[in-house]
Protein backbone atom coordinates (compact mmCIF):
# COMPACT_ATOMS: atom_id res chain seq x y z
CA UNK A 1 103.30 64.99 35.25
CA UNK A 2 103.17 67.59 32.58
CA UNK A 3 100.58 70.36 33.51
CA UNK A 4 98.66 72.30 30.91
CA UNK A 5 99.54 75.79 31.62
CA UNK A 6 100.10 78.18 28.16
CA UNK A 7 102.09 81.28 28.14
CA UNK A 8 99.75 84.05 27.06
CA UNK A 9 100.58 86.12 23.86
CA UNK A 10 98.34 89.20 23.84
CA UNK A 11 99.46 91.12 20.76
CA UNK A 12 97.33 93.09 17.77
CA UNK A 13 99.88 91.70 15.52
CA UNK A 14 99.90 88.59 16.51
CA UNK A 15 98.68 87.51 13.14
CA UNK A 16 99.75 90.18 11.13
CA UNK A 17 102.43 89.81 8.39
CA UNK A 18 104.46 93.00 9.44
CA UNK A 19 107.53 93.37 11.47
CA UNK A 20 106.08 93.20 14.62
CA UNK A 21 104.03 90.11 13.83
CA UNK A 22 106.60 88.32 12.39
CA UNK A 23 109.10 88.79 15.66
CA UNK A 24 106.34 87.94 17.95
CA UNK A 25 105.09 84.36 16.28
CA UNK A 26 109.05 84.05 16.42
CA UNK A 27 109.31 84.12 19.90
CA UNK A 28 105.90 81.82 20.21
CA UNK A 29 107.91 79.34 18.10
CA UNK A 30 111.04 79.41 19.81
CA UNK A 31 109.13 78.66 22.97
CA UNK A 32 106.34 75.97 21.69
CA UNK A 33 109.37 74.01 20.29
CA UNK A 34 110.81 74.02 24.11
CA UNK A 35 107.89 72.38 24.99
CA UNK A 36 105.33 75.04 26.32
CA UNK A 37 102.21 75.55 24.76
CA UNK A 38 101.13 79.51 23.73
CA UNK A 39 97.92 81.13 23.43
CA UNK A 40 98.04 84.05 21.63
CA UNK A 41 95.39 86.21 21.02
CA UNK A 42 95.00 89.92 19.58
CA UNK A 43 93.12 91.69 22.00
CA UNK A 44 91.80 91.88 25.33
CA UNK A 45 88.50 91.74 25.03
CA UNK A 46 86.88 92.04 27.94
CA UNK A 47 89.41 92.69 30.05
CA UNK A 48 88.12 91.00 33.54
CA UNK A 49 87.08 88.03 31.41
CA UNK A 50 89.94 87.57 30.33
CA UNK A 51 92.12 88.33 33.12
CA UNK A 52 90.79 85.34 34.89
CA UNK A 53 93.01 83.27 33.03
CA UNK A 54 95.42 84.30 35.21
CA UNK A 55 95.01 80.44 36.88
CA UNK A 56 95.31 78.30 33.96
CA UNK A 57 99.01 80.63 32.44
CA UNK A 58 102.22 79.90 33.65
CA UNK A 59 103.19 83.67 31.89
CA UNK A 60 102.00 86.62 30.27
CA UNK A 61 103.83 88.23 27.45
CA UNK A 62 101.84 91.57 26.37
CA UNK A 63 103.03 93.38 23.32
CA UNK A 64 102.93 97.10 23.00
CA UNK A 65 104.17 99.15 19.84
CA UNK A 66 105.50 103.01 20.14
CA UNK A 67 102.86 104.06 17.63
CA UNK A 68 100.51 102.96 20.09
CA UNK A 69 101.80 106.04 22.48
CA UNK A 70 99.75 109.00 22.51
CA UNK A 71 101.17 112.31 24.35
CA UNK A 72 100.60 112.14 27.78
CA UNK A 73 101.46 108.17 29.01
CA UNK A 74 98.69 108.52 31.90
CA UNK A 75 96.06 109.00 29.27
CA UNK A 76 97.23 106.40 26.43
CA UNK A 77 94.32 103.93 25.40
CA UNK A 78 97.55 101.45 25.25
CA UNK A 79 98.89 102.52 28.73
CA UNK A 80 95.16 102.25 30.40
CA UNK A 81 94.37 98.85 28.56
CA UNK A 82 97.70 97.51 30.09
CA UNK A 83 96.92 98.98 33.93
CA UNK A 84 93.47 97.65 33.91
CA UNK A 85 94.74 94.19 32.81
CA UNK A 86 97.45 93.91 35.16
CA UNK A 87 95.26 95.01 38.21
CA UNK A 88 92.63 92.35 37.26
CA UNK A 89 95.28 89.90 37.18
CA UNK A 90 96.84 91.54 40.42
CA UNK A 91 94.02 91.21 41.82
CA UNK A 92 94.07 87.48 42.43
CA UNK A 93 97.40 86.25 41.58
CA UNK A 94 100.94 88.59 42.36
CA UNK A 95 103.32 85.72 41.20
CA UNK A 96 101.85 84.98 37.96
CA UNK A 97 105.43 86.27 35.27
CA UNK A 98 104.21 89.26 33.15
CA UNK A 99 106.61 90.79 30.76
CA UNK A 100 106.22 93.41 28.15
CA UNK A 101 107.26 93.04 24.85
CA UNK A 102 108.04 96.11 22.63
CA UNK A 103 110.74 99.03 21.24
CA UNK A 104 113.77 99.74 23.02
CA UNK A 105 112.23 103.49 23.94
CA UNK A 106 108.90 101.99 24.82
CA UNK A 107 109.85 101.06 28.75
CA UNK A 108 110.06 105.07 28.52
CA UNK A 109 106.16 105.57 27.84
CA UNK A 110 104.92 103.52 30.81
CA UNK A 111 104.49 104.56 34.10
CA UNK A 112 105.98 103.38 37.48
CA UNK A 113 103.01 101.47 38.98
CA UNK A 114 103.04 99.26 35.67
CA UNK A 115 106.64 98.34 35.41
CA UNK A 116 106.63 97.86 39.20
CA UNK A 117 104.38 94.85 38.60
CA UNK A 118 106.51 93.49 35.81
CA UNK A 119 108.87 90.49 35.39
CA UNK A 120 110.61 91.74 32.80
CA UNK A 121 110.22 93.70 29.48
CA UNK A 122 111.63 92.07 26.64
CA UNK A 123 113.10 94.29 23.77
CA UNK A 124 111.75 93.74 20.60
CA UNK A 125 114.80 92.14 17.79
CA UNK A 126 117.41 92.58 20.82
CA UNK A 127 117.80 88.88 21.77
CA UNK A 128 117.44 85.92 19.63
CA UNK A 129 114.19 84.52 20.09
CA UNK A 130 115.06 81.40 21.19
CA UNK A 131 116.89 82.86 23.95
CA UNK A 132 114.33 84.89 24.95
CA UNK A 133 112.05 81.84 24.92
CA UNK A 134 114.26 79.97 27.32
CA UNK A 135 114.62 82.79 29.78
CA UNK A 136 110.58 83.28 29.69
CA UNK A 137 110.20 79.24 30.42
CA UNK A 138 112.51 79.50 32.91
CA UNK A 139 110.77 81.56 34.91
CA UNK A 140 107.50 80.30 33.83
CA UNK A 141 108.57 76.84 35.88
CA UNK A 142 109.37 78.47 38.45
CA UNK A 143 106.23 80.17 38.90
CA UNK A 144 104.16 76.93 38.71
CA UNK A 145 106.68 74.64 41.27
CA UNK A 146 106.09 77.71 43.73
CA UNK A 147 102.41 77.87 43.46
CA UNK A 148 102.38 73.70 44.71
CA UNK A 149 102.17 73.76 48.33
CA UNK A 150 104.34 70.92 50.41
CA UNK A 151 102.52 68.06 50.81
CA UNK A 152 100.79 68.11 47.34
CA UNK A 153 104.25 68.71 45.96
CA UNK A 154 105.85 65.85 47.71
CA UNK A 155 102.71 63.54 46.37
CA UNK A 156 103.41 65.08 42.85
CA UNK A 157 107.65 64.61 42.92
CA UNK A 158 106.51 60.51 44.48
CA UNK A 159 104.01 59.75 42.19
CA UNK A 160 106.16 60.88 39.02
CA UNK A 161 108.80 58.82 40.64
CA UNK A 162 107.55 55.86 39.54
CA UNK A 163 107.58 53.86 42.46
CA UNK A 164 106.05 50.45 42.81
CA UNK A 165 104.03 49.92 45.43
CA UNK A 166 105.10 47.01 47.95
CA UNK A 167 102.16 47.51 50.58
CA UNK A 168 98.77 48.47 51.07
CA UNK A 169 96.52 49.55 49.43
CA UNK A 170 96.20 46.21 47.99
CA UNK A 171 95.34 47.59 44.52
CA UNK A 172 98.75 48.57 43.93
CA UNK A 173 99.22 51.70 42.36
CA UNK A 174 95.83 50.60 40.54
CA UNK A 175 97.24 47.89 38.63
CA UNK A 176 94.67 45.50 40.82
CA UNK A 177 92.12 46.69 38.61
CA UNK A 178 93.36 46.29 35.06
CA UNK A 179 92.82 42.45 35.88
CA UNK A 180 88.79 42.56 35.56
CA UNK A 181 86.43 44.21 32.97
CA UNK A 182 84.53 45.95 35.87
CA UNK A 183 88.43 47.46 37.62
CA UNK A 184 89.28 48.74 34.36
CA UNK A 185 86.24 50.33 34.22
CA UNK A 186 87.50 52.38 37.75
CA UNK A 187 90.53 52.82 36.71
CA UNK A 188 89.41 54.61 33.47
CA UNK A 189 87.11 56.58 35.30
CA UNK A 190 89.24 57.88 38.09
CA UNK A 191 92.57 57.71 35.77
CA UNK A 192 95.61 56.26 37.12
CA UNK A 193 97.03 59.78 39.31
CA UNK A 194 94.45 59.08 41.58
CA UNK A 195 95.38 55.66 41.64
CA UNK A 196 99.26 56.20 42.19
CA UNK A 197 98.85 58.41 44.69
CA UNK A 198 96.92 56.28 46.87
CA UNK A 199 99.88 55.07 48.99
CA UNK A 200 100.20 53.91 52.10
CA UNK A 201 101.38 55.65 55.33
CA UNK A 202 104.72 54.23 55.60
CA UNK A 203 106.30 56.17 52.44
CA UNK A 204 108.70 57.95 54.31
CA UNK A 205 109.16 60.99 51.72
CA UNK A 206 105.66 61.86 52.25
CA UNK A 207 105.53 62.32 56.28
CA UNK A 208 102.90 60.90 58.67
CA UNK A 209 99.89 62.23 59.50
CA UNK A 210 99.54 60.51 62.73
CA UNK A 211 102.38 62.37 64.28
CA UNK A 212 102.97 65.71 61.82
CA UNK A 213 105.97 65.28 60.66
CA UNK A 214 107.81 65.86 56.95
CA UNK A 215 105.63 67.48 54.38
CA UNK A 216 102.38 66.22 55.85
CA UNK A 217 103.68 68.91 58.87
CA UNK A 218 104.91 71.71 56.83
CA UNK A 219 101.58 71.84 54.71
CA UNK A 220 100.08 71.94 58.14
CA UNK A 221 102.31 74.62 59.38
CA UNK A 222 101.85 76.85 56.11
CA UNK A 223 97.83 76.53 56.74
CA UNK A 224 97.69 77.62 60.07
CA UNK A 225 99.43 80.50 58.85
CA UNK A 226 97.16 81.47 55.92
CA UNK A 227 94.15 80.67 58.68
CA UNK A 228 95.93 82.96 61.19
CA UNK A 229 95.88 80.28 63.83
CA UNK A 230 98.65 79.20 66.11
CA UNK A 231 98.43 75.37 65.05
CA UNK A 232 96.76 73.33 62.47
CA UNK A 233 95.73 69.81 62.37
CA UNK A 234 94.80 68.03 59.23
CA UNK A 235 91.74 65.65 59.54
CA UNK A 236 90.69 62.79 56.79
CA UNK A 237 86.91 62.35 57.85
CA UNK A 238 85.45 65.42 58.56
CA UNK A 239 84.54 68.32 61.28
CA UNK A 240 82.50 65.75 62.83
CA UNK A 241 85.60 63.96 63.77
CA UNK A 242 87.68 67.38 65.13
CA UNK A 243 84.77 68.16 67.21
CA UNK A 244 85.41 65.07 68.89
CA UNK A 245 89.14 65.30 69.10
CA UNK A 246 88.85 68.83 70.25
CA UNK A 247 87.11 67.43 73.07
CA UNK A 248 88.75 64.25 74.22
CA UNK A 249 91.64 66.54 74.59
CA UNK A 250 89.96 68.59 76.51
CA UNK A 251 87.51 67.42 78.54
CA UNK A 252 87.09 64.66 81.28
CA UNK A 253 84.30 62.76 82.77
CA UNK A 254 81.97 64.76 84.93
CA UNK A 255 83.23 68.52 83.66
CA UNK A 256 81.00 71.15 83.25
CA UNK A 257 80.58 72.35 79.80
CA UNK A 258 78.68 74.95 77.96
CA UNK A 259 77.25 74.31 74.99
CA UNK A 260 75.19 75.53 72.21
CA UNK A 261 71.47 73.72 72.20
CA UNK A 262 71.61 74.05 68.70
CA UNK A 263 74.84 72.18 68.30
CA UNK A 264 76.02 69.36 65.70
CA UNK A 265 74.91 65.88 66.82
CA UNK A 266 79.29 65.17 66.66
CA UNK A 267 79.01 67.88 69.67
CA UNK A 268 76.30 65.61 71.34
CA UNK A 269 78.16 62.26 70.88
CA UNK A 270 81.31 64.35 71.86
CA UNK A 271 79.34 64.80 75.43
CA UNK A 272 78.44 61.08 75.77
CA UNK A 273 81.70 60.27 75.32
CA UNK A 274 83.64 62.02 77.42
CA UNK A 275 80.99 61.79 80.02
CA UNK A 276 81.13 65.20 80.68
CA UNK A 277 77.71 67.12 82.19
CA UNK A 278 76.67 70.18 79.97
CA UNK A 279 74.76 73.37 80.22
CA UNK A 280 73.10 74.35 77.31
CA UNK A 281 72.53 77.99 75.71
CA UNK A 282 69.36 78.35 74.19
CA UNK A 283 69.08 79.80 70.98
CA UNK A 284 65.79 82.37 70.01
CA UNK A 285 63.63 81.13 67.12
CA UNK A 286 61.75 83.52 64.38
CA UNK A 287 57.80 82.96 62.77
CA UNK A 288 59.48 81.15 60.48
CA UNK A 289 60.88 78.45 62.26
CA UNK A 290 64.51 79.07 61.77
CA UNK A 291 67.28 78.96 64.50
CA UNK A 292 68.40 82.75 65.01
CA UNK A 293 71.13 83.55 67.63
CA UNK A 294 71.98 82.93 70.99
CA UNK A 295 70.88 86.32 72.76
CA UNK A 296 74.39 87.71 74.68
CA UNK A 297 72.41 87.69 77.83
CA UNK A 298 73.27 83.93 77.84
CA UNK A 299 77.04 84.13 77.71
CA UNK A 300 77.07 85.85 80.95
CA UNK A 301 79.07 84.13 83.29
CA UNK A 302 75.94 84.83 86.17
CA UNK A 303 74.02 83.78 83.63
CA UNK A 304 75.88 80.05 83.20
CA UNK A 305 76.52 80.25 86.69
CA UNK A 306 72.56 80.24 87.48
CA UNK A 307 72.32 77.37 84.87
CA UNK A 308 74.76 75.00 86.11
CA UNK A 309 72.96 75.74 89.71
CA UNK A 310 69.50 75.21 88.21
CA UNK A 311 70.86 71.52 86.86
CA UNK A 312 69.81 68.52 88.81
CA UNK A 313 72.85 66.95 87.47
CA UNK A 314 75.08 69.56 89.14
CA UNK A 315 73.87 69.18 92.46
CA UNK A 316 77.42 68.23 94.06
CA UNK A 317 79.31 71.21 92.37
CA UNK A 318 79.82 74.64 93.59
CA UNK A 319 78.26 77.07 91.08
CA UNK A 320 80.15 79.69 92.41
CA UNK A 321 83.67 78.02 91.85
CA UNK A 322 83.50 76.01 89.45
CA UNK A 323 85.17 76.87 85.67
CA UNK A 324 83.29 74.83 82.55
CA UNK A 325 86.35 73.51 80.95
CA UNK A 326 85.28 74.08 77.23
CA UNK A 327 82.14 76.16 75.97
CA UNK A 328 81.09 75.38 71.93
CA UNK A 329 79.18 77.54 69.77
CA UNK A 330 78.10 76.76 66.55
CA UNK A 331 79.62 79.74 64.43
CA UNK A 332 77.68 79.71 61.39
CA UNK A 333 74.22 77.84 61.74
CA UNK A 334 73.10 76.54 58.88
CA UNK A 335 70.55 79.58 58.16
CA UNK A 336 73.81 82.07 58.38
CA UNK A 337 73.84 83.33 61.53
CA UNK A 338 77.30 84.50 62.89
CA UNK A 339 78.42 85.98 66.05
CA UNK A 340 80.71 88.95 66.99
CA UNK A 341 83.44 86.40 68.76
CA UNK A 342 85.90 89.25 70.17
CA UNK A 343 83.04 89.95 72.57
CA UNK A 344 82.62 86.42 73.05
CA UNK A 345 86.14 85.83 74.03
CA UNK A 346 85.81 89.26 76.75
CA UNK A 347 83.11 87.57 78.02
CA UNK A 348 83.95 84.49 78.68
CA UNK A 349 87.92 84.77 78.95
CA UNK A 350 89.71 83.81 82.55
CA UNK A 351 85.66 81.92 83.21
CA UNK A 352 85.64 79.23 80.35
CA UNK A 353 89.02 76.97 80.31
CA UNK A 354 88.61 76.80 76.66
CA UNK A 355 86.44 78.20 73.44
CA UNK A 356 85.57 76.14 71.16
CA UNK A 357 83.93 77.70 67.84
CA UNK A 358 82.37 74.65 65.55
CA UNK A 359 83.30 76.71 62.14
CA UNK A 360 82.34 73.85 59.62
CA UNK A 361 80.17 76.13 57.53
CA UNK A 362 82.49 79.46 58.34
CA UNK A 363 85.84 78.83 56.96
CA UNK A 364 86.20 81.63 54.19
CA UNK A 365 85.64 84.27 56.80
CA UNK A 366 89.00 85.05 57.67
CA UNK A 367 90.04 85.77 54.24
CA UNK A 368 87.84 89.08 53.73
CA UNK A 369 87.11 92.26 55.63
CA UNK A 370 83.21 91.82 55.55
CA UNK A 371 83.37 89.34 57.84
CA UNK A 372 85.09 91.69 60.38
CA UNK A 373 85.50 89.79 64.08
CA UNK A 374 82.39 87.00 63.13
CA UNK A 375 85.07 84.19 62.84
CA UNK A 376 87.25 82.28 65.25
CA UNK A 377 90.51 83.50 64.04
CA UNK A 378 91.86 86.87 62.08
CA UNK A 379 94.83 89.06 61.66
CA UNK A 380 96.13 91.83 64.51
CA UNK A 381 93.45 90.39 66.62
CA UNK A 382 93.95 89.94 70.47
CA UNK A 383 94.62 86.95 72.30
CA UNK A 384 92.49 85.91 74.84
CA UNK A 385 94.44 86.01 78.09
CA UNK A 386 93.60 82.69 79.51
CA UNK A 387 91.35 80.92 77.03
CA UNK A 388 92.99 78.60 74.53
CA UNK A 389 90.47 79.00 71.03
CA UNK A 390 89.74 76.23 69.01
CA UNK A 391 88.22 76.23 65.54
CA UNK A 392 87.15 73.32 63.51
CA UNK A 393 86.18 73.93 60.03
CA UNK A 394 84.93 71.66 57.02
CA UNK A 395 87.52 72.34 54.02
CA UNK A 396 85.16 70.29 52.26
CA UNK A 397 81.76 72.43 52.39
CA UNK A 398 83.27 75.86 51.57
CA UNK A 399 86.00 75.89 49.95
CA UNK A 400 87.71 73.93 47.19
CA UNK A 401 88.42 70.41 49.64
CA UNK A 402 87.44 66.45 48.79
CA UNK A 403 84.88 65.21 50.86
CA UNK A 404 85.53 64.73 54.29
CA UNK A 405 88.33 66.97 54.03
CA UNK A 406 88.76 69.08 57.31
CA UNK A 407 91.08 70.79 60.03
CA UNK A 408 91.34 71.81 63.87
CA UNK A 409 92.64 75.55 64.23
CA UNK A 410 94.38 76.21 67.61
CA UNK A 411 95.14 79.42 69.05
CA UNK A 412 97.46 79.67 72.07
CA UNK A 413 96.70 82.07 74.60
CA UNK A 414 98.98 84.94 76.46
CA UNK A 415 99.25 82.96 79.32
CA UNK A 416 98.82 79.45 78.07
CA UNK A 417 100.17 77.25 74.77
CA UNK A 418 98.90 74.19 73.24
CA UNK A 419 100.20 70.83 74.78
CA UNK A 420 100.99 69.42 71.05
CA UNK A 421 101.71 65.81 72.55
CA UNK A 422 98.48 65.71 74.72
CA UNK A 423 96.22 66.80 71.84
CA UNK A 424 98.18 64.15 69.67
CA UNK A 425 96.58 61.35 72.01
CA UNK A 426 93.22 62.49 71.11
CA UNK A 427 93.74 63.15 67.39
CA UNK A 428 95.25 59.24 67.03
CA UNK A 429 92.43 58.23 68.94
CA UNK A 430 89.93 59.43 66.36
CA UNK A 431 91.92 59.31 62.73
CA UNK A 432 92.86 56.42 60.77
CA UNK A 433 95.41 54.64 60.38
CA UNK A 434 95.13 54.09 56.63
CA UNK A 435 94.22 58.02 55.56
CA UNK A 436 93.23 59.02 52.15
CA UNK A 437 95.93 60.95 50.87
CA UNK A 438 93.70 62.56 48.14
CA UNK A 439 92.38 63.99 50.87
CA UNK A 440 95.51 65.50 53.12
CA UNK A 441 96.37 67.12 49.39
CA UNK A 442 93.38 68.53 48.94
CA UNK A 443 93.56 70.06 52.88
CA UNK A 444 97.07 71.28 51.83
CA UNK A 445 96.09 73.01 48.28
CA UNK A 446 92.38 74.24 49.61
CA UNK A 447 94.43 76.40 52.00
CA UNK A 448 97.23 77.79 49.71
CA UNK A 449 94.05 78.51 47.20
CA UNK A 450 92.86 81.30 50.46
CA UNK A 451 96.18 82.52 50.48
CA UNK A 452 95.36 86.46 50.23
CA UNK A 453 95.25 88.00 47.51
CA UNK A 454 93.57 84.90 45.63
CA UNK A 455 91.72 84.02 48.78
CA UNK A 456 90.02 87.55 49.31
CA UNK A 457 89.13 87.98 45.59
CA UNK A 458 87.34 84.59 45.67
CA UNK A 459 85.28 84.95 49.02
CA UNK A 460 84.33 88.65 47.54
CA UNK A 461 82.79 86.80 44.34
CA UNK A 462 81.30 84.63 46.38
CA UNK A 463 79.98 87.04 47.91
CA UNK A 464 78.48 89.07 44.76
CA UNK A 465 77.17 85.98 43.39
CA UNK A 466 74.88 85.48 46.27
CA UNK A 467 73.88 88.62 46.45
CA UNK A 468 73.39 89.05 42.42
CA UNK A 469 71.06 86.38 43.23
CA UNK A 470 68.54 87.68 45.53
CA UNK A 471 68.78 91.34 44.01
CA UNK A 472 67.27 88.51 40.79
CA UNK A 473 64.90 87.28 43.55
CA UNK A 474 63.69 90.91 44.62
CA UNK A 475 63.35 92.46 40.84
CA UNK A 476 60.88 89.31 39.95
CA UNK A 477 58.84 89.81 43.60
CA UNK A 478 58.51 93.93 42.04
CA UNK A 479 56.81 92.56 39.14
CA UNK A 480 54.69 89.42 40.14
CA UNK A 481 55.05 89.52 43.58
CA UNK A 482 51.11 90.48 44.00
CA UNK A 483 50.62 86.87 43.66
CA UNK A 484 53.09 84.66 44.91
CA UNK A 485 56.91 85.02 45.30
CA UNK A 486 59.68 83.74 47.74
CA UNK A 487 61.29 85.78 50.15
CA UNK A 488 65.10 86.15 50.75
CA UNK A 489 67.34 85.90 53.65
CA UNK A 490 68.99 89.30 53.90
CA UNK A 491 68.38 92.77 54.53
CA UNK A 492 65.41 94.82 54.10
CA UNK A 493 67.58 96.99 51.58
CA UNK A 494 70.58 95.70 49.76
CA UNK A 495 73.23 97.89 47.95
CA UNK A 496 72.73 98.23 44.18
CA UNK A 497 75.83 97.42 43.49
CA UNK A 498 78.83 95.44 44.91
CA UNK A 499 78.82 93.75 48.10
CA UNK A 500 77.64 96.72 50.39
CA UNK A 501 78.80 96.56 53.90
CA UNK A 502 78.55 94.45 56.58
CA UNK A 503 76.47 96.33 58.94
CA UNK A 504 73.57 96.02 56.23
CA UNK A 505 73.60 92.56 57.89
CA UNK A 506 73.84 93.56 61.54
């Protein structure tokens, strides 16, 4: 299909009937009649505002005149317009083509750190526009088939194939519902892409879910390498349902396990499934009712030790000798709280067979500094020696996934890898056989959308947006507060500006 994605014009003249007007609207002729659509403004504007279009342009083209050029280029309105719009754009999006249009001479006026950034810079009445145009396009298309991760690419190539659909689902591509009133109705509604790309799980060019192969597998290789993990698994109804496969790979009936009191119920049915017998680490409460942390005292392997001797059900075992084959920690709770899990890992490395961290609510951590070591998973981070980690995180609550949409994380240790095949057993056990392939796209493009620097820039706005909120909060408590007002999670103090630093937190 034919996405809507303009090449920006930004050029004073872009309206103007001089020279320089006249060679620009060329040039946004030549490449409208190829089949592009242009924007063209004649300013900035607000130059963050505006930068943001950076996701809906397939190109930039900004125009700069030599009588623009004042003496000394690191000083030039022109030359400090141009920097501050390329950094914005930068600053979420490195691939998106920017060129320069202008005088012959005028590549001489800007400095190093701009033209480093640039695709190209065209040269004003050098080339015939039209050629100019294709070479833009060009490079334009290429920009846009990079930016499509593999399995949502593979869905886009099938379902502009034009294939008919010979096998389930039963609606056929959608053309099941254009026989009633009440189908077309759905199929208006939803619009037939959704429709066409409901397939089955025998189209070959798409890969299988069920055992990782062809683009299904390389999207999942590509996000366990934006998530810095080891191994990534794709799942079509939710962290509830990785919890569970995390343990039915893990654990057997009548294993000791550790696990969080204030756990997901999936963590709870997880237990009465595999029949396993579990310790439990009790969480501290506040006046106000809310679930704080676990105190560290209770990762202490006397500590669990003392437990699992203290349990009725745990009569027959040898405190002393036994290892817990998985311990699970809900990493955030649902108020916010996050632990430090490096000293988790020291802790509890070589003692727990396996570390389980139930991220459903955490999965934008990795992709900014403030969160420092409170996730599963980050970059030049240790291993744990012994302990394979496991994180299971909700693409769907966080970040930009369908419902449902979710994925294990798996970490090898230095001593100890992932058995692929084994864990395969429990993931078919728990998936379907029919998945919703909205939803493995969705897995695949919610992960190439955290790829740094896009990721990073849209966890820190996140970020300011929650905090813009209760600085909001605080200012109307100053000045009616002395009747009623509602508190705010957070810090006695915040920072008045930005995102402050994580140890406001601590």
């Amino acid at each position: 299909m034919k996405f809507r994605f303009p090449i920006v014009i930004i050029d004073e003249d872009f309206r103007s009937e001089n020279t320089s007007g006249l060679g620009i609207r060329a040039l946004a002729h030549a490449i409208e009649t190829e089949g592009f659509e242009i924007l063209g403004v004649t300013g900035y504007g607000d130059l963050s505002q505006f930068a943001q279009q950076q996701s809906r342009a397939s190109a930039f083209i900004l125009s700069i005149d030599d009588e623009e050029f004042t003496p000394g280029p690191d000083l030039d309105p022109a030359v400090l317009n141009l920097r501050k719009f390329i950094e914005e754009v930068r600053r979420k999006n490195l691939e998106v083509p920017i060129y320069v249009y202008g005088e012959t001479k005028t590549s001489r006026h800007i400095p190093n750190d701009i033209l480093r950034e640039l695709h190209g810079f065209i040269h004003m009445f050098e080339d015939t526009p039209e050629f100019v145009a294709r070479h833009i396009i060009r490079e334009a298309k290429s920009y846009l088939e990079g930016v499509q991760p593999p399995f949502f690419k593979a869905l886009l190539d099938y379902a502009e194939d034009g294939s008919y659909s010979w096998h389930c689902p039963g609606h056929s591509g959608g053309v099941a519902f254009l026989k009633s009133p009440v189908g077309q109705m759905f199929h208006q509604f939803f619009g037939e892409n959704m429709l066409r790309a409901d397939v089955c799980n025998a189209v070959e060019e798409l890969g299988q879910l069920l055992d990782h192969t062809g683009p299904v597998a390389a999207s999942e290789r590509n996000a366990a390498r934006i998530f810095n993990a080891d191994h990534c698994f794709f799942v079509t109804n939710g962290t509830s349902t990785s919890n569970k496969m995390v343990w039915h790979h893990t654990v057997a009936p009548d294993d000791v396990v550790v696990v969080d009191r204030n756990c997901h119920k999936s963590i709870l049915h997880a237990i009465i499934m595999t029949g396993a017998i579990p310790v439990f680490m009790k969480p501290t409460r506040n006046h106000f009712g809310i679930i704080g942390p676990i105190p560290q005292s209770e990762f202490e392997p006397a500590a669990i030790r003392a437990k699992i001797k203290a349990n009725p059900l745990l009569k027959h075992v040898n405190s002393e000798t036994v290892k817990p084959r998985v311990m699970t920690l809900t990493q955030s709770t649902y108020d916010g709280v996050i632990y430090n899990t490096e000293t988790i890992k020291k802790m509890l490395d070589g003692y727990v067979d396996t570390l389980h961290f139930d991220e459903a609510w955490l999965p934008h951590a990795a992709f900014h500094p403030f969160y420092g070591p409170y996730h599963a998973m980050g970059k030049n981070r240790p291993r744990p020696r012994e302990a394979l980690t496991f994180a299971t995180q909700s693409t769907h609550k966080l970040l930009a996934g369908i419902s449902q949409a979710s994925h294990v994380l798996v970490q090898d240790s230095q001593n100890r890898k992932l058995d692929r095949h084994l864990f395969n057993e429990a993931y078919l056990m728990h998936t379907s056989t029919s998945p919703q392939y909205s939803i493995i796209a969705s897995c695949d493009v919610a992960a190439a959308m955290m790829e740094p620097p896009g990721g990073t820039a849209l966890v820190e706005e996140s970020i300011l947006e929650a905090l813009d909120f209760r600085r909001a909060m605080r200012k109307v408590e100053g000045e009616y507060g002395k009747d009623w007002w509602s508190k705010v999670w957070g810090p006695d103090k915040l920072a008045e500006e930005g995102i402050g630093r994580a140890d406001d937190w601590i």
